[in-house]
N, C-alpha and C. Protein backbone atom coordinates (compact mmCIF):
# COMPACT_ATOMS: atom_id res chain seq x y z
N UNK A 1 39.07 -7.96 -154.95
CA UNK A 1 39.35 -8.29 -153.54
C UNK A 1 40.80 -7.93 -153.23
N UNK A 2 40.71 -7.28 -152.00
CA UNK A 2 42.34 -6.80 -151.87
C UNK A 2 43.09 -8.26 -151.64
N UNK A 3 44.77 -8.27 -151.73
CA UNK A 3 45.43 -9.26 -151.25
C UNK A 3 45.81 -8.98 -149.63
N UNK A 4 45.84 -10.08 -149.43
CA UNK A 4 46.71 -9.97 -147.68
C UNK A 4 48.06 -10.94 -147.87
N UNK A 5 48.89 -10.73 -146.85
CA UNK A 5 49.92 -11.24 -146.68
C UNK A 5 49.68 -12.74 -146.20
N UNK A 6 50.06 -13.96 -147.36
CA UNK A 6 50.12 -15.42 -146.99
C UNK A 6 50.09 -15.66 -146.07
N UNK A 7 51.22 -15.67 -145.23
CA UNK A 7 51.58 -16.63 -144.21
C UNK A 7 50.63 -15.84 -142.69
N UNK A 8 50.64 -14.71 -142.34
CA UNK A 8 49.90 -14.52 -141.74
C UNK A 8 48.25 -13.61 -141.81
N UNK A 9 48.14 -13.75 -142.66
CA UNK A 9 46.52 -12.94 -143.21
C UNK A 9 46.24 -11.91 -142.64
N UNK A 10 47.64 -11.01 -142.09
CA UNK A 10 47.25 -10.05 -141.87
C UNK A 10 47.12 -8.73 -143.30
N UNK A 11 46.44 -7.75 -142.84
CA UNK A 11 46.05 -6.53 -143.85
C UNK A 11 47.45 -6.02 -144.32
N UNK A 12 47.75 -6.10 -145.93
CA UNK A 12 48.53 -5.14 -146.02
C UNK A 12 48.80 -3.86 -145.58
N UNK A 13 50.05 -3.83 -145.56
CA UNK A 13 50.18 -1.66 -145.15
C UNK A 13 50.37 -1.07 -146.22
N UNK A 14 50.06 0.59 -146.05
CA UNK A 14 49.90 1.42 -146.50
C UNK A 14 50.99 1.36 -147.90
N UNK A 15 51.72 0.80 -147.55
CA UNK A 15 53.05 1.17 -148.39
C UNK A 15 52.48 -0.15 -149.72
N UNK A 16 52.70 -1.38 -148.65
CA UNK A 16 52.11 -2.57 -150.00
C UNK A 16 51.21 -2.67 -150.61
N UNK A 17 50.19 -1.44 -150.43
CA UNK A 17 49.30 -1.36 -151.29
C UNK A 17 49.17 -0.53 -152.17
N UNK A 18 50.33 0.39 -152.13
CA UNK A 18 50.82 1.11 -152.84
C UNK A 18 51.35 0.28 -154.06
N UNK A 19 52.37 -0.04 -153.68
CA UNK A 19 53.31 -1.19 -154.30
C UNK A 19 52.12 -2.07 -155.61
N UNK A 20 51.28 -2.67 -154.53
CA UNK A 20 50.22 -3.18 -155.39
C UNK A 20 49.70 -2.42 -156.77
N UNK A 21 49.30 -1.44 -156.16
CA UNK A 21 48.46 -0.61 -157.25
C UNK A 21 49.14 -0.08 -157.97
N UNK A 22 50.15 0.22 -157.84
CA UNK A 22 51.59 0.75 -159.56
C UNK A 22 51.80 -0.23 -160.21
N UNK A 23 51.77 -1.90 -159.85
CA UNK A 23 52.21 -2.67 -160.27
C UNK A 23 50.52 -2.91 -161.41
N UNK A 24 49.54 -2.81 -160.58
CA UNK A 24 48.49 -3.51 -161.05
C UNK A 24 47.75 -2.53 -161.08
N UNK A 25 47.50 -1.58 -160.67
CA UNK A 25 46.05 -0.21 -161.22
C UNK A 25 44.53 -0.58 -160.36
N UNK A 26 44.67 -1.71 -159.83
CA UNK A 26 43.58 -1.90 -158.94
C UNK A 26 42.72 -0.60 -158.41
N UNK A 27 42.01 -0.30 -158.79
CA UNK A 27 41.45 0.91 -158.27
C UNK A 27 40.32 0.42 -156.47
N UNK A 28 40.46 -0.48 -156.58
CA UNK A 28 39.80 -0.90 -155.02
C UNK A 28 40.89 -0.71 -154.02
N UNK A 29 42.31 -0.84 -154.30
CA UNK A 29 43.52 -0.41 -153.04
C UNK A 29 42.98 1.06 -153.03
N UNK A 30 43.08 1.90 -154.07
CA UNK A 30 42.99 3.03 -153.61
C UNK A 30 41.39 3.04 -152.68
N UNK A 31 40.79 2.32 -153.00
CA UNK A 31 39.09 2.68 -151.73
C UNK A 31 39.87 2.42 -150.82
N UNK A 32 40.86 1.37 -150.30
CA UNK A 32 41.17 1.06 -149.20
C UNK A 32 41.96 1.96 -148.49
N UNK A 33 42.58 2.60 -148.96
CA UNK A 33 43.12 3.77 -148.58
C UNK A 33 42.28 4.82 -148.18
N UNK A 34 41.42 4.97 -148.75
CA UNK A 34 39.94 6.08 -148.51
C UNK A 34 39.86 5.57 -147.27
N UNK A 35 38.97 4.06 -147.19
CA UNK A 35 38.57 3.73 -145.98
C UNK A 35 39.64 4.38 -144.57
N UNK A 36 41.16 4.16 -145.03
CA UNK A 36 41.86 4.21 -143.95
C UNK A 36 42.22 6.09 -143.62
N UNK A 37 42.06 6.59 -144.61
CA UNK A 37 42.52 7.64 -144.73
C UNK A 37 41.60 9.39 -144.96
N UNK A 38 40.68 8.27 -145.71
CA UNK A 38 39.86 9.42 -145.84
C UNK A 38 39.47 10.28 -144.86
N UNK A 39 38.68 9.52 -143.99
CA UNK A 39 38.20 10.85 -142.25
C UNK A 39 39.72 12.26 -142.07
N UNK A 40 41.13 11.45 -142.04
CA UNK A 40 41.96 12.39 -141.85
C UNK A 40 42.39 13.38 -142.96
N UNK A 41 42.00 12.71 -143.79
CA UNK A 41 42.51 13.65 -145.17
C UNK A 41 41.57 14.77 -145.10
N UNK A 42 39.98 14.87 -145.32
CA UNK A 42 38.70 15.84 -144.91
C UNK A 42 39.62 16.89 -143.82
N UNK A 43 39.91 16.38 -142.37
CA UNK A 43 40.64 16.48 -141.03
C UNK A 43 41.67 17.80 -142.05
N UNK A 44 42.61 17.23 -141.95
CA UNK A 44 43.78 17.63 -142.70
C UNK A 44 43.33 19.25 -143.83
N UNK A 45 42.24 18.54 -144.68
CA UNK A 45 41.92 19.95 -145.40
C UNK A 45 40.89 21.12 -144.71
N UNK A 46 40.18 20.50 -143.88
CA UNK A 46 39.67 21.56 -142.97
C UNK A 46 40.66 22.46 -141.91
N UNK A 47 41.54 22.04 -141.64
CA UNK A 47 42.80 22.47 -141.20
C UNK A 47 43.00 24.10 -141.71
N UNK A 48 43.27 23.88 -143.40
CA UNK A 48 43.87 24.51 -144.06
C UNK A 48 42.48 25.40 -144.46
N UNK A 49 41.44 25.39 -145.18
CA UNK A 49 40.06 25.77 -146.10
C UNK A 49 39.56 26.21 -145.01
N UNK A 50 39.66 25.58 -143.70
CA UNK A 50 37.79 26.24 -142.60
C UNK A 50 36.79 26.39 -143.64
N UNK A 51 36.46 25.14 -144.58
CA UNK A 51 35.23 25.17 -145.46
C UNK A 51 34.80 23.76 -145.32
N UNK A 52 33.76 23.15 -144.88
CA UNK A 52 33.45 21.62 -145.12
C UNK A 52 33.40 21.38 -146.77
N UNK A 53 32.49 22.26 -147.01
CA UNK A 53 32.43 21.62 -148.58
C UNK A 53 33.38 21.90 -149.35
N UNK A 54 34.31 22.73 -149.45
CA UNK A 54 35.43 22.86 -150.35
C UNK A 54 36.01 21.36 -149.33
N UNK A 55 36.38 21.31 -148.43
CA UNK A 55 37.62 20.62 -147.92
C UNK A 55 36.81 19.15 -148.62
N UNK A 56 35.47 18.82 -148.22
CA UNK A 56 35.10 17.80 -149.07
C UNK A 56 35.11 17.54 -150.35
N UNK A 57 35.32 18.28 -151.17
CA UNK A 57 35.43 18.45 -153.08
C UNK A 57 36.90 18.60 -152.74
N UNK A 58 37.64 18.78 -152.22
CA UNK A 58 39.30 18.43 -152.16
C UNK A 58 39.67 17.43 -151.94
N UNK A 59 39.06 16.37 -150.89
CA UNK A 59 38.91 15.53 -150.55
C UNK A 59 39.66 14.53 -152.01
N UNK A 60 37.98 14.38 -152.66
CA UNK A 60 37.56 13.67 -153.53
C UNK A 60 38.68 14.08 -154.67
N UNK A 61 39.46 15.32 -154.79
CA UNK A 61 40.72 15.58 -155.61
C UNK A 61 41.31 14.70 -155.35
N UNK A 62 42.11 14.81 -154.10
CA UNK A 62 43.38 14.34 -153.97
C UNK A 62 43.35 12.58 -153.93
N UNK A 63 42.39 12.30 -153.52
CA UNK A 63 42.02 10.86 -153.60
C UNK A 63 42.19 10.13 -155.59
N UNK A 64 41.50 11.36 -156.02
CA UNK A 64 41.60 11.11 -157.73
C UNK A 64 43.22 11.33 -158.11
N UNK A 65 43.87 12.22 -157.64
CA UNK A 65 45.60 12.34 -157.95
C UNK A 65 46.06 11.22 -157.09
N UNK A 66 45.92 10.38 -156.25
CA UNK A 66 46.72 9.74 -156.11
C UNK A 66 47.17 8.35 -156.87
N UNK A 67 45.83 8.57 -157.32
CA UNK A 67 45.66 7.24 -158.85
C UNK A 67 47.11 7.56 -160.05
N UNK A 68 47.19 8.91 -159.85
CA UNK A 68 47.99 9.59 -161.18
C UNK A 68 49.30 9.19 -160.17
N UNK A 69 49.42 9.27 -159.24
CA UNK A 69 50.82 10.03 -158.72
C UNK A 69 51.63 8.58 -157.69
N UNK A 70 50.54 7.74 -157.29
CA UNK A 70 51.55 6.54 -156.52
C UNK A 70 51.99 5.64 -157.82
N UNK A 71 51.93 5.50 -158.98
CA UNK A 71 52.53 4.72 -159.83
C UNK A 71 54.15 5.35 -159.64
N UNK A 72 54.14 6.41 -159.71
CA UNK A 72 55.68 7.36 -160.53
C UNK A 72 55.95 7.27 -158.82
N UNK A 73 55.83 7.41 -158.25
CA UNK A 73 56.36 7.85 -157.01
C UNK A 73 56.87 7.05 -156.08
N UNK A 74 58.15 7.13 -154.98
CA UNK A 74 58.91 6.34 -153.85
C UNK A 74 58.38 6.67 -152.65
N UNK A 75 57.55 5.78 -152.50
CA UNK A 75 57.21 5.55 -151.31
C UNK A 75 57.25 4.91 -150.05
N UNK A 76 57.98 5.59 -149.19
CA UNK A 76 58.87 5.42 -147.93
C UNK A 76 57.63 4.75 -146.71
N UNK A 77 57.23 6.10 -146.49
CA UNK A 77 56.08 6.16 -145.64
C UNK A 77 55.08 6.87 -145.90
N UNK A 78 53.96 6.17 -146.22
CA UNK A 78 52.81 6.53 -146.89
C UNK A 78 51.74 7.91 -146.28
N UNK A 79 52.14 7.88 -144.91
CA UNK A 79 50.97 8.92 -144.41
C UNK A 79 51.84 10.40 -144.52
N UNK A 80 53.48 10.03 -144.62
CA UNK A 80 53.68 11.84 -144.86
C UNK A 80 54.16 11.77 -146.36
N UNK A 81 54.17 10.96 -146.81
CA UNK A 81 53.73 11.12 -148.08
C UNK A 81 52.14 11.86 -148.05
N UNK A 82 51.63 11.68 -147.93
CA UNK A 82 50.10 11.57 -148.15
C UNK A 82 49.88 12.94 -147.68
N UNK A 83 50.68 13.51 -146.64
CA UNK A 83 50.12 14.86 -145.97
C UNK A 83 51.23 15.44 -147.25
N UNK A 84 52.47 15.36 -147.43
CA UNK A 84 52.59 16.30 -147.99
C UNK A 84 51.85 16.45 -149.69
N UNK A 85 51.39 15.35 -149.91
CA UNK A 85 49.68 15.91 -151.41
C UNK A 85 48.89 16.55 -150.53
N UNK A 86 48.70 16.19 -149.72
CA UNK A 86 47.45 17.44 -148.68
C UNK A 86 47.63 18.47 -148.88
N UNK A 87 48.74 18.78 -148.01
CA UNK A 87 49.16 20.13 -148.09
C UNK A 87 49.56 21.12 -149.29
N UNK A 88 49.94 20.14 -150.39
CA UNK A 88 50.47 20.92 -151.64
C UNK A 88 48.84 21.17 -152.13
N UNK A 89 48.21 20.48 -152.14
CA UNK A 89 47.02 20.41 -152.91
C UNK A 89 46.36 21.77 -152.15
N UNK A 90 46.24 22.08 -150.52
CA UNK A 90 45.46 23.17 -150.07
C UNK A 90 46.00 24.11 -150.12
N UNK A 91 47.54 24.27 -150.32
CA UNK A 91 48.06 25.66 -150.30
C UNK A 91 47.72 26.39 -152.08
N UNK A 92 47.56 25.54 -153.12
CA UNK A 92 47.27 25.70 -154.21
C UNK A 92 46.09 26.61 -154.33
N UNK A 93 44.65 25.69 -153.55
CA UNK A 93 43.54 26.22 -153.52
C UNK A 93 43.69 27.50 -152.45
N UNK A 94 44.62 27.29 -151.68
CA UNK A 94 44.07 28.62 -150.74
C UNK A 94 44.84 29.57 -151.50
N UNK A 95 45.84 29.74 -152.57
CA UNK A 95 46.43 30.52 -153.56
C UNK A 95 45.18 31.31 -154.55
N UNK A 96 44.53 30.22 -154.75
CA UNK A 96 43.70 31.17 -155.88
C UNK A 96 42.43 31.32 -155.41
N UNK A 97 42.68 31.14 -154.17
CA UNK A 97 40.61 31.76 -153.27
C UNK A 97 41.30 33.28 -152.42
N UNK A 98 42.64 33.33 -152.18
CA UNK A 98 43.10 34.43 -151.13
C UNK A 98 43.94 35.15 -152.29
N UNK A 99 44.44 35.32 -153.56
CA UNK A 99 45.55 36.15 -154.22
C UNK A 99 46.64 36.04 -154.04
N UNK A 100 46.64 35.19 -153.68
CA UNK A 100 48.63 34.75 -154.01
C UNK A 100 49.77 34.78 -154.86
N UNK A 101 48.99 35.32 -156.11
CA UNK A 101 49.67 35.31 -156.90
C UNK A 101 50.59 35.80 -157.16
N UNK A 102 51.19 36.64 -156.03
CA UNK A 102 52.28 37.79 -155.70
C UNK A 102 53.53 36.95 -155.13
N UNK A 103 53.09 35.52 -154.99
CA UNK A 103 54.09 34.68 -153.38
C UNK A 103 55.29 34.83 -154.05
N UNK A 104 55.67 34.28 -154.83
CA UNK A 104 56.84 34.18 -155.66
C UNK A 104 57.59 35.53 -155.51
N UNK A 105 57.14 36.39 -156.16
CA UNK A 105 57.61 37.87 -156.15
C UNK A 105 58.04 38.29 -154.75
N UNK A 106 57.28 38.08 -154.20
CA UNK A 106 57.67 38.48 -152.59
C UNK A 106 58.60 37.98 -151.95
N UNK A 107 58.46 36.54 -152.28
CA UNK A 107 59.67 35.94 -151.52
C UNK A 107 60.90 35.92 -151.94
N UNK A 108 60.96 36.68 -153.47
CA UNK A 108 62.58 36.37 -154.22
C UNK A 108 62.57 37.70 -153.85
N UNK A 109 61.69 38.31 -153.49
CA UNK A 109 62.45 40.55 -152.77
C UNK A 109 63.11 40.19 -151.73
N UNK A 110 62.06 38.73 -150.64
CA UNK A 110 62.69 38.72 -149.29
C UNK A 110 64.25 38.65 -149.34
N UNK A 111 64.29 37.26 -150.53
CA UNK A 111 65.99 36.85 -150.51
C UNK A 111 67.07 38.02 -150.88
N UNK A 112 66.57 38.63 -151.71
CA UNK A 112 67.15 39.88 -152.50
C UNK A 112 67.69 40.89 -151.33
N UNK A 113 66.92 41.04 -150.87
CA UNK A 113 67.08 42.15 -149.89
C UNK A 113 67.57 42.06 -148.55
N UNK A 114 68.45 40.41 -148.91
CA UNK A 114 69.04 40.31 -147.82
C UNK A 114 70.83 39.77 -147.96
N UNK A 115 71.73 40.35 -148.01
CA UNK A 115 73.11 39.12 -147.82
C UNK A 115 73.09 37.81 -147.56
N UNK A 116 72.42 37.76 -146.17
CA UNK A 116 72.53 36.71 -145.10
C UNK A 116 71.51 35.49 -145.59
N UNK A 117 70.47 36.25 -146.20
CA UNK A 117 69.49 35.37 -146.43
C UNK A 117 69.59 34.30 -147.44
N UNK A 118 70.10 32.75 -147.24
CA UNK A 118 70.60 32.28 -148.55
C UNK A 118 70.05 30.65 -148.49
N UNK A 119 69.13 30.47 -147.88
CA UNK A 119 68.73 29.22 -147.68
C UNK A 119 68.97 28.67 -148.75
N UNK A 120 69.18 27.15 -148.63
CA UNK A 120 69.64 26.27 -149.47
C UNK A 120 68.45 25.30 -150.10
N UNK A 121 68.52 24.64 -151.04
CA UNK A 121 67.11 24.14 -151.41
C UNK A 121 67.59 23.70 -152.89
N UNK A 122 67.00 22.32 -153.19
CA UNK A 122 67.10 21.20 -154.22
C UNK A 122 65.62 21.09 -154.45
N UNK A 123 65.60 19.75 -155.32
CA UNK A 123 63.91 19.46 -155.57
C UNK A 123 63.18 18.50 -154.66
N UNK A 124 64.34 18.28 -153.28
CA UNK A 124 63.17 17.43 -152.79
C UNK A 124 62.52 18.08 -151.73
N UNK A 125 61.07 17.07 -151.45
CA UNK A 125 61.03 17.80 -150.04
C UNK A 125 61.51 17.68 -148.95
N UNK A 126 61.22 18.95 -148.33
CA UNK A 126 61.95 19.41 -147.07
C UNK A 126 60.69 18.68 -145.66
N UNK A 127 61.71 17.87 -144.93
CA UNK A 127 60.42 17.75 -143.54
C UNK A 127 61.19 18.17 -142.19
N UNK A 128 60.74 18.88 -141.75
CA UNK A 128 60.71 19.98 -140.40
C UNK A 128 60.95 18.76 -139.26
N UNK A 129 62.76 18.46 -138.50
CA UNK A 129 62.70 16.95 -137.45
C UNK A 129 61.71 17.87 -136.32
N UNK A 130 61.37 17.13 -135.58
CA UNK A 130 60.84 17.09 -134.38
C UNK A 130 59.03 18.18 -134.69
N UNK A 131 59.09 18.48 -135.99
CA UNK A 131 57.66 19.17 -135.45
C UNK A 131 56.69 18.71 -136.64
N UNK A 132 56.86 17.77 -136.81
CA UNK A 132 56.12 16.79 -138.00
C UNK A 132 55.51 18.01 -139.12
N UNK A 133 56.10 18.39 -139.78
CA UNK A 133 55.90 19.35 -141.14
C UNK A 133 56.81 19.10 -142.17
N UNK A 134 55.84 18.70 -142.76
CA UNK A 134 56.35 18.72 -144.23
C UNK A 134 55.83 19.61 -145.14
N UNK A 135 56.52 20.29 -146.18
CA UNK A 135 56.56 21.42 -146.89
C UNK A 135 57.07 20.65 -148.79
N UNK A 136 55.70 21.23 -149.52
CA UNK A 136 55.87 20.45 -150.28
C UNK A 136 56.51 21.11 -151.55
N UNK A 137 56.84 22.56 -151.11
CA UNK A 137 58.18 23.39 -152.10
C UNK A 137 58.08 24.90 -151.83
N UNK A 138 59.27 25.57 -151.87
CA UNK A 138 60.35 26.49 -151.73
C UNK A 138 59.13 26.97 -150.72
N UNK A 139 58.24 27.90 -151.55
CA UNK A 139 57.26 29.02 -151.04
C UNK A 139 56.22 28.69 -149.82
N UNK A 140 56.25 27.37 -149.51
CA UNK A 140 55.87 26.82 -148.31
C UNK A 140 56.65 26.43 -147.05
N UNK A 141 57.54 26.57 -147.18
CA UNK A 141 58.79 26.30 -146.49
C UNK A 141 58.94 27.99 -146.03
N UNK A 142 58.67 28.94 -146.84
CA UNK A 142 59.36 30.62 -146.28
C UNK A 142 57.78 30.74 -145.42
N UNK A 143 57.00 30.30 -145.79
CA UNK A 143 55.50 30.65 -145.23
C UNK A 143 55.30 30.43 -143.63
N UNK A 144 56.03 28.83 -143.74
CA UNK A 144 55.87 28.35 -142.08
C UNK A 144 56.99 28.75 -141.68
N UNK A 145 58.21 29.22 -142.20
CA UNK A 145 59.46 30.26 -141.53
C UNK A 145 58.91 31.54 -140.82
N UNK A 146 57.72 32.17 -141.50
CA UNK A 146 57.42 33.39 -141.33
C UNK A 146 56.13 33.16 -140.64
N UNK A 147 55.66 32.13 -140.02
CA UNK A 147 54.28 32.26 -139.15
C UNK A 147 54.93 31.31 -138.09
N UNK A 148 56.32 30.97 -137.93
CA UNK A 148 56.96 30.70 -136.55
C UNK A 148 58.00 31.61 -136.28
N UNK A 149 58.11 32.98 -136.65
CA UNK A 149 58.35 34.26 -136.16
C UNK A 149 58.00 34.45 -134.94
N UNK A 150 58.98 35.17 -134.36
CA UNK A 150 57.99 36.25 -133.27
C UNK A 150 57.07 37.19 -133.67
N UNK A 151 56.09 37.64 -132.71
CA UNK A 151 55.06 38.42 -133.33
C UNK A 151 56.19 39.63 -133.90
N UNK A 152 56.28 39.96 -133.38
CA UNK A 152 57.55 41.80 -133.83
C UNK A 152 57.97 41.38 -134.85
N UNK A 153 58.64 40.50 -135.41
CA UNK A 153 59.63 40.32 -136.56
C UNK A 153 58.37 39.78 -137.44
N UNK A 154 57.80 39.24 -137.38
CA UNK A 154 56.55 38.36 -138.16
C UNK A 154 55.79 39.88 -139.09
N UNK A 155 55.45 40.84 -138.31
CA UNK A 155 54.50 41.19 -138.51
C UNK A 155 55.47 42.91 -139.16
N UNK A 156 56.77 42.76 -138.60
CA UNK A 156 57.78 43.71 -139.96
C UNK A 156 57.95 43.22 -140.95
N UNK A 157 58.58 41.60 -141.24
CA UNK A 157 58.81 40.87 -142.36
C UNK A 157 57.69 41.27 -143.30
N UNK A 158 56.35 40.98 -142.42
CA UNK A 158 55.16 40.96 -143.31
C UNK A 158 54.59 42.40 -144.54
N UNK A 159 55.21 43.16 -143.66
CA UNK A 159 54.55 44.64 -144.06
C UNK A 159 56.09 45.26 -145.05
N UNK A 160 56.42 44.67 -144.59
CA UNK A 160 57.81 45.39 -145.50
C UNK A 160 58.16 44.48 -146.83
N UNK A 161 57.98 43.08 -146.73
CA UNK A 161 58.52 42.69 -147.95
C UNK A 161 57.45 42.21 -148.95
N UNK A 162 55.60 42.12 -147.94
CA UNK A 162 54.92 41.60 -148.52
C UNK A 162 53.36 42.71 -148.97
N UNK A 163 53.59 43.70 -148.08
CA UNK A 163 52.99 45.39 -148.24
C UNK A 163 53.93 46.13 -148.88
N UNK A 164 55.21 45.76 -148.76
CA UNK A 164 56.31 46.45 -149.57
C UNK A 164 55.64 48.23 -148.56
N UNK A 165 55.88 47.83 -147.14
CA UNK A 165 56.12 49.40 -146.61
C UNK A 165 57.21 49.59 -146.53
N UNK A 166 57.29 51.25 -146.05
CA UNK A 166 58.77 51.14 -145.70
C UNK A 166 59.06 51.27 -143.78
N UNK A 167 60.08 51.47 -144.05
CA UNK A 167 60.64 51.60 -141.93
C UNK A 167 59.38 52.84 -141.79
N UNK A 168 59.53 53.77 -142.41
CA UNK A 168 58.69 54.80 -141.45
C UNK A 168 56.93 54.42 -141.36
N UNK A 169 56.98 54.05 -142.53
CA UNK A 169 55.29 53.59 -142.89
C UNK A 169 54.94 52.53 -141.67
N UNK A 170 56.00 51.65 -141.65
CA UNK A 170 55.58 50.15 -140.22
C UNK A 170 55.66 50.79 -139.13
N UNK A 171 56.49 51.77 -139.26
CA UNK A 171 56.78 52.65 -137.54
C UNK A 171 55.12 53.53 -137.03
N UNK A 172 55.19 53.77 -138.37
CA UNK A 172 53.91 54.56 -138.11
C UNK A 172 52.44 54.62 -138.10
N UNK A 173 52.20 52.86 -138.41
CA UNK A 173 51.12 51.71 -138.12
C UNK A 173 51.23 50.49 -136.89
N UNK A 174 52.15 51.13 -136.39
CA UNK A 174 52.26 49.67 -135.53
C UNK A 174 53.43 50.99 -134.27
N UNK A 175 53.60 49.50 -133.04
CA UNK A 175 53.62 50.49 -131.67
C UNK A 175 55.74 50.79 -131.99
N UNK A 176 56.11 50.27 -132.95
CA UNK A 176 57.63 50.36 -133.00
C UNK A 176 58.26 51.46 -133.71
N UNK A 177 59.30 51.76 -132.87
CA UNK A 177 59.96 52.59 -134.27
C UNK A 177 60.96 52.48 -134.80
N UNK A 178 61.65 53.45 -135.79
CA UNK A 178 61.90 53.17 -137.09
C UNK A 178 63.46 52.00 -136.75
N UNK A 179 64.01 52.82 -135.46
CA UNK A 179 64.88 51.60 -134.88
C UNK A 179 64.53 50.64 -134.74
N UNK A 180 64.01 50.11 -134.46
CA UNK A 180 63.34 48.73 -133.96
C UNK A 180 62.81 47.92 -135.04
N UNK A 181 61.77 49.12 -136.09
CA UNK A 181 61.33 47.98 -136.91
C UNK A 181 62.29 47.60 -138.28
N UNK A 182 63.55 48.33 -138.16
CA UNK A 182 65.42 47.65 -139.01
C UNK A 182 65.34 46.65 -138.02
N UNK A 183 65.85 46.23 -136.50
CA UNK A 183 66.39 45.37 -136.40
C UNK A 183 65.28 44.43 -136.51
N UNK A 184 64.12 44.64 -136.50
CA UNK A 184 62.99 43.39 -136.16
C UNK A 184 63.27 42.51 -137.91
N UNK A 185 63.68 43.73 -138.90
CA UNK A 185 63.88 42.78 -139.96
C UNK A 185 64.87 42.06 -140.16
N UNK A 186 65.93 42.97 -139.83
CA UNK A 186 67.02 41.77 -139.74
C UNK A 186 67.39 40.65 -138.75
N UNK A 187 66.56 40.97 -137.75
CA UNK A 187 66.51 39.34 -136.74
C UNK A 187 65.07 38.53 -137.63
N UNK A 188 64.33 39.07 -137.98
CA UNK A 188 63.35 37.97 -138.80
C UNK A 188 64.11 37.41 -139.92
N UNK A 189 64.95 37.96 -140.59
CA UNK A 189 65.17 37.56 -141.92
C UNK A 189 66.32 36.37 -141.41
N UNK A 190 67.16 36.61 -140.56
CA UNK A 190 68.19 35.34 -139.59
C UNK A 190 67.77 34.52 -139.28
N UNK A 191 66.28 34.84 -138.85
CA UNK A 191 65.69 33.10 -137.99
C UNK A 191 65.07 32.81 -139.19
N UNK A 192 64.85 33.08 -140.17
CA UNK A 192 63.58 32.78 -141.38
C UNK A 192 65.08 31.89 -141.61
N UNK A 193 66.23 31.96 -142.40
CA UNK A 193 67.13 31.60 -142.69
C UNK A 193 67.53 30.40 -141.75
N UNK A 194 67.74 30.70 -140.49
CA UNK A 194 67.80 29.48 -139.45
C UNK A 194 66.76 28.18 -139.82
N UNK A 195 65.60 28.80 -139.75
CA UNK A 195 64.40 27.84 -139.66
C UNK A 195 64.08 27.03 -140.84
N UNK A 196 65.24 27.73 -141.85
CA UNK A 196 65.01 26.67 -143.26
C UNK A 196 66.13 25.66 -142.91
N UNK A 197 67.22 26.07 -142.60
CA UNK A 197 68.12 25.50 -142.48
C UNK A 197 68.04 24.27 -141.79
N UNK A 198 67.59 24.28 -140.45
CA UNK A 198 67.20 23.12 -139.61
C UNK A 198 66.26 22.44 -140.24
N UNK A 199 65.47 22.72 -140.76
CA UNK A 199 63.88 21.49 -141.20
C UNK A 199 64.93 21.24 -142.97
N UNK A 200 65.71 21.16 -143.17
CA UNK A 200 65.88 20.51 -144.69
C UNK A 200 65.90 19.21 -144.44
N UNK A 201 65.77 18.39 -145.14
CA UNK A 201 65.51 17.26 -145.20
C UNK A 201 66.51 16.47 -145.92
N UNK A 202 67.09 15.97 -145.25
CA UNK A 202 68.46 14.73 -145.75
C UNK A 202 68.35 14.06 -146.99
């Protein structure tokens, strides 16, 4: 039986039942959390998968890691806590259903191949003020830098550091040329840099 708070019998929150279950392993807080959480978590991975049944067998993951992971863990506020296991957990799976296995590589050419480009970054996570995103490490953080691009710079960044074309090859697939698609990289690679900069997380 879950506990409630003495004096007024109201339902613990998210957080004290956290608290609870590191202390004690209760595996019924975590149902209670399902109950509260589950519909959005499904929500949340359909987001990311556009698959019911994968997002449902993810579901039932991340619900099983959180058994592993709220003992060790500081928990502030439980629901972006909670999105950012969402999110780490779907960018994983959408890694090895789409070939990702390149992300890394790509994104240390992006930095490489730039002076300017020097975003800053520790081990915690980063949450984005005002546009509720949280990013649950480095290579997710350059991802939503580079899909809040402008289309022009989005779609040079893309072909040049992640097609590895060159200026004439993007000039000569797309409506820009070879002028345009230099500066489109070096104004993408400034705001990619901007856009880390602002969402780091204190």
């Amino acid at each position: 039986m879950l506990s409630f708070k003495a004096k007024t019998s109201e339902p613990l929150s998210d957080e004290e039942i956290c608290q609870q279950f590191a202390s004690t392993g209760d595996r019924k807080l975590i149902g209670e959390l399902y109950k509260r959480y589950g519909h959005l978590v499904y929500g949340a991975c359909m987001k990311y998968l556009k698959d019911p049944e994968e997002s449902k067998d993810l579901v039932s993951i991340i619900f099983e890691k959180l058994i592993l992971k709220i003992p060790s863990a500081q928990i502030l506020a439980f629901n972006s806590w909670l999105y950012t296991v969402i999110r780490s957990e779907c960018i994983m799976r959408l890694r090895r259903g789409k070939n990702y296995d390149n992300l890394k590589e790509n994104i240390s050419r992006l930095e490489e191949n730039s002076d300017t480009f020097t975003p800053r970054y520790g081990d915690n996570t980063r949450v984005g003020k005002g546009l509720n995103l949280v990013a649950a490490n480095r290579e997710e953080m350059v991802i939503e830098a580079i899909k809040n691009l402008k289309p022009e710079h989005r779609t040079c960044i893309t072909l040049f550091f992640f097609d590895k074309k060159s200026y004439k090859e993007i000039a000569q697939s797309t409506p820009y040329t070879e002028k345009e698609v230099k500066s489109y990289l070096q104004n993408g690679k400034r705001n990619i840099k901007q856009f880390l900069e602002l969402h780091e997380y204190e």
